[in-house]
N, C-alpha and C. Protein backbone atom coordinates (compact mmCIF):
# COMPACT_ATOMS: atom_id res chain seq x y z
N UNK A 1 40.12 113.35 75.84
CA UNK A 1 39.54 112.16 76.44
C UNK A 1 39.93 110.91 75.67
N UNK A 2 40.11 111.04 74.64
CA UNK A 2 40.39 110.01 73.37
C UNK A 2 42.12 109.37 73.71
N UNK A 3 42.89 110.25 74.23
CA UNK A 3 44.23 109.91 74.93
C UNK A 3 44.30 108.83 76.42
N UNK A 4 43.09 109.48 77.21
CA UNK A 4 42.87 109.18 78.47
C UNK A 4 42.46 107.79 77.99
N UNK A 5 41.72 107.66 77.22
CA UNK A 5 40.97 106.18 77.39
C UNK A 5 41.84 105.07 76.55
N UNK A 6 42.45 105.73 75.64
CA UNK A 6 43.95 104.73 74.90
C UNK A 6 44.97 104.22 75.91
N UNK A 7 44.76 105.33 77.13
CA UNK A 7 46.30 105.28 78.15
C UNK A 7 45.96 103.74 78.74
N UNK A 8 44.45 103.27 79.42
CA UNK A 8 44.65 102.54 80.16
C UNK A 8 44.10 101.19 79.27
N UNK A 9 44.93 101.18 78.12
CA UNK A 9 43.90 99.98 76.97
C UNK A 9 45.47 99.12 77.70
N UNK A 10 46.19 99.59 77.67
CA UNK A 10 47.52 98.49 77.96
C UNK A 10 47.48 98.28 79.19
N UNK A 11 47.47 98.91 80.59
CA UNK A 11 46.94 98.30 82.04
C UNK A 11 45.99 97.11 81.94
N UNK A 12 45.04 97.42 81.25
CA UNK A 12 43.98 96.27 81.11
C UNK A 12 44.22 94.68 80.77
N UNK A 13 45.03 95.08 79.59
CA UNK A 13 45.78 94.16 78.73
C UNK A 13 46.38 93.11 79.44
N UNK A 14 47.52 93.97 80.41
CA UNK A 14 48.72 93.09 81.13
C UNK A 14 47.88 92.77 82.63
N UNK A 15 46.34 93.12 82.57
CA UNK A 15 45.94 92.43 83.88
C UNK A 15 46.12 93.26 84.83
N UNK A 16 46.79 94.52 85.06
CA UNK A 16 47.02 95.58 86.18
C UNK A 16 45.84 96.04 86.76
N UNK A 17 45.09 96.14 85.46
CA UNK A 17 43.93 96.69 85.83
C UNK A 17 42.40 95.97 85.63
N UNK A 18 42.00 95.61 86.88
CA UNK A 18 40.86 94.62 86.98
C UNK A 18 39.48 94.82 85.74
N UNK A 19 39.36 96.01 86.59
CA UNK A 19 38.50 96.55 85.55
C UNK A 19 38.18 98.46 85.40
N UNK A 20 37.85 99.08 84.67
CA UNK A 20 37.79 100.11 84.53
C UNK A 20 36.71 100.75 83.34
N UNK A 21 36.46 101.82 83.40
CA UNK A 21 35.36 102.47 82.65
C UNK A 21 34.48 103.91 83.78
N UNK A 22 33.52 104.48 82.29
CA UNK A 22 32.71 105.30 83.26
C UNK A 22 32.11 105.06 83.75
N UNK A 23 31.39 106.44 85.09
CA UNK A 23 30.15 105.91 85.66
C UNK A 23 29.54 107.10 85.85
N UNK A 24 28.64 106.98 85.49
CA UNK A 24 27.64 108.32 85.88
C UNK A 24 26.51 107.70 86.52
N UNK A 25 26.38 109.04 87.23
CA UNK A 25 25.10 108.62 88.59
C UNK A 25 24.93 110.27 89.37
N UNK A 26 24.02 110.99 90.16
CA UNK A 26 23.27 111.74 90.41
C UNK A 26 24.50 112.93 91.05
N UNK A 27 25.79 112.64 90.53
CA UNK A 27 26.72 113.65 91.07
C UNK A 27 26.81 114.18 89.43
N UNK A 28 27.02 113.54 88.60
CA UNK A 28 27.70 113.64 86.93
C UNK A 28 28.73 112.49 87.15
N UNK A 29 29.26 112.69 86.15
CA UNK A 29 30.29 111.54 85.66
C UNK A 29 31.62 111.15 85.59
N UNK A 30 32.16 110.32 86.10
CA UNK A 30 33.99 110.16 86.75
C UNK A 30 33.88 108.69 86.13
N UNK A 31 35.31 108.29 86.31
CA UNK A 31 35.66 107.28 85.91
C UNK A 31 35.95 106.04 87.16
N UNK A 32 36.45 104.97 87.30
CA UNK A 32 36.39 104.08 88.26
C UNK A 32 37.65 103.16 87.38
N UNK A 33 38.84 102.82 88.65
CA UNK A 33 39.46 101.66 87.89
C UNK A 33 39.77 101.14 89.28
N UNK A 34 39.69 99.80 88.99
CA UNK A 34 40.06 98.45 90.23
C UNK A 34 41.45 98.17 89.51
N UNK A 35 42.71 98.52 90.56
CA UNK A 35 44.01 97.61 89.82
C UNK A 35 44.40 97.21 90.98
N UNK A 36 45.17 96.42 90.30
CA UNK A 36 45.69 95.28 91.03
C UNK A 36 47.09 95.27 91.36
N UNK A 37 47.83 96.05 92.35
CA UNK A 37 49.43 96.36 92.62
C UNK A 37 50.10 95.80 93.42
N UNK A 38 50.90 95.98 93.72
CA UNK A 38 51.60 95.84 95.03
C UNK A 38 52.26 96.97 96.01
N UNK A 39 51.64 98.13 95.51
CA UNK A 39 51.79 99.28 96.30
C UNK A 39 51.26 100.50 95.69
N UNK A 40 50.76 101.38 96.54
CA UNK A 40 50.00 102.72 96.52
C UNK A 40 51.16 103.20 95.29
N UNK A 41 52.10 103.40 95.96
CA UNK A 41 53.01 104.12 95.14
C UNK A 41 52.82 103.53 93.80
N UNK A 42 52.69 102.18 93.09
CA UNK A 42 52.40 101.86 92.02
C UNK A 42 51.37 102.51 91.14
N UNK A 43 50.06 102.53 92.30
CA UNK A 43 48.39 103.29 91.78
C UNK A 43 49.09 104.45 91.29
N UNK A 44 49.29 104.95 92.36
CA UNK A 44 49.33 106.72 92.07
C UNK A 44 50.76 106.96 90.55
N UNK A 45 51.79 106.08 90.50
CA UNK A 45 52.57 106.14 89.47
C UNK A 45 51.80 106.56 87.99
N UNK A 46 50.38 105.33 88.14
CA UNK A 46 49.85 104.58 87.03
C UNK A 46 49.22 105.92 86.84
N UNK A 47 48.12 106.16 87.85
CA UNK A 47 46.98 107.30 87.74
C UNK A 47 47.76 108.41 87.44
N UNK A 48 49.10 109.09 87.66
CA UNK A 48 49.53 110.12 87.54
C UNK A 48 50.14 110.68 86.08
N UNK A 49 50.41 109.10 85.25
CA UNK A 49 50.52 108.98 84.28
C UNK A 49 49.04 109.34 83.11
N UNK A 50 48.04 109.13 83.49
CA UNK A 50 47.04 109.33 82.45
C UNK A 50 47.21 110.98 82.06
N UNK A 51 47.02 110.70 81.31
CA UNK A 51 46.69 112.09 80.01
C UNK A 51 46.22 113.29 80.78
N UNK A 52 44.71 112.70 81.43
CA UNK A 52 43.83 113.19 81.69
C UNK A 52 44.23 113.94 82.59
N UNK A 53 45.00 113.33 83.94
CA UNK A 53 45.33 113.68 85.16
C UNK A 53 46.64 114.56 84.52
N UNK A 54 47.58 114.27 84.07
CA UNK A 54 49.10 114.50 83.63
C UNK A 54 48.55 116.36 82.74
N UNK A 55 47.15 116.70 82.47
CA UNK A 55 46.93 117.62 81.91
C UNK A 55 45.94 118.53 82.45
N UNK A 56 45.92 118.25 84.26
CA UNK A 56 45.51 118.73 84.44
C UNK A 56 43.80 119.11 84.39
N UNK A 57 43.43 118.06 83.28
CA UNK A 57 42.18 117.78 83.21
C UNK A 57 41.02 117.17 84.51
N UNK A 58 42.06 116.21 84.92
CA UNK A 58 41.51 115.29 85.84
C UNK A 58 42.13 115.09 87.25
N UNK A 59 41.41 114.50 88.24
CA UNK A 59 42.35 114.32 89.52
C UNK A 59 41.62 112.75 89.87
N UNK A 60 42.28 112.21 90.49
CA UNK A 60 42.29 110.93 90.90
C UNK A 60 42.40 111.22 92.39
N UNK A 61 41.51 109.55 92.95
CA UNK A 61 41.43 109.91 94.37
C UNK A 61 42.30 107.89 94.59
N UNK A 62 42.56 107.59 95.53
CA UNK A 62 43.23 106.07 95.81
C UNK A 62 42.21 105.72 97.06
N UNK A 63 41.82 104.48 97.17
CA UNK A 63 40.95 104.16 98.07
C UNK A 63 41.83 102.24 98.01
N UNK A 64 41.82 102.09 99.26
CA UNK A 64 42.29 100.61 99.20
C UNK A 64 41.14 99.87 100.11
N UNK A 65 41.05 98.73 98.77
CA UNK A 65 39.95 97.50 99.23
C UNK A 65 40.96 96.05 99.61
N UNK A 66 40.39 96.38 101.13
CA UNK A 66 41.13 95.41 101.75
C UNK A 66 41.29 93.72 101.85
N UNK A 67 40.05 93.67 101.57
CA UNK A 67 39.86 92.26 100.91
C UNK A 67 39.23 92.04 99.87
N UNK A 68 39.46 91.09 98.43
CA UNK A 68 39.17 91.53 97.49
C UNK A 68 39.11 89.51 96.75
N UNK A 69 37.84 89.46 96.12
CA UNK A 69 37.78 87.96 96.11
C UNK A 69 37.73 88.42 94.15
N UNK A 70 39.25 87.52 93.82
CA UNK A 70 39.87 87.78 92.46
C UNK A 70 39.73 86.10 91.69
N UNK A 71 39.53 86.40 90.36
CA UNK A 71 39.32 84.61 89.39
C UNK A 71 41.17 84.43 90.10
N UNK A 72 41.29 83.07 89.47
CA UNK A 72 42.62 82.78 89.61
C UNK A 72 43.40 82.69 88.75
């Protein structure tokens, strides 16, 4: 987990990624990241890259928010 959470310190960094972290709530606990691309194929590049996912640990799901009110 200590890999997984280093992976997305640089997404954050360069702004890719809006925001991200855990969440737990009455299912147990997953993670959540808002990024910011210009294509699915980008998400799934990014997400397929984590540790977590890349080991089989984890699976990622892609959901697109169609309108999205961002700082400037």
């Amino acid at each position: 987990m200590a890999r997984h959470a280093e992976y997305w310190v640089e997404p954050v960094e360069q702004a890719d990624v809006v925001v991200c972290g855990p969440v737990v709530d009455l299912t147990g606990s997953w993670g959540l990241a808002v990024i910011h691309a210009d294509s699915e194929d980008a998400v799934r590049a990014l997400a397929e890259a984590d540790p977590a996912v890349s080991s089989g640990m984890a699976t990622f799901e892609i959901g697109t928010m169609l309108v999205a009110i961002i700082p400037d």
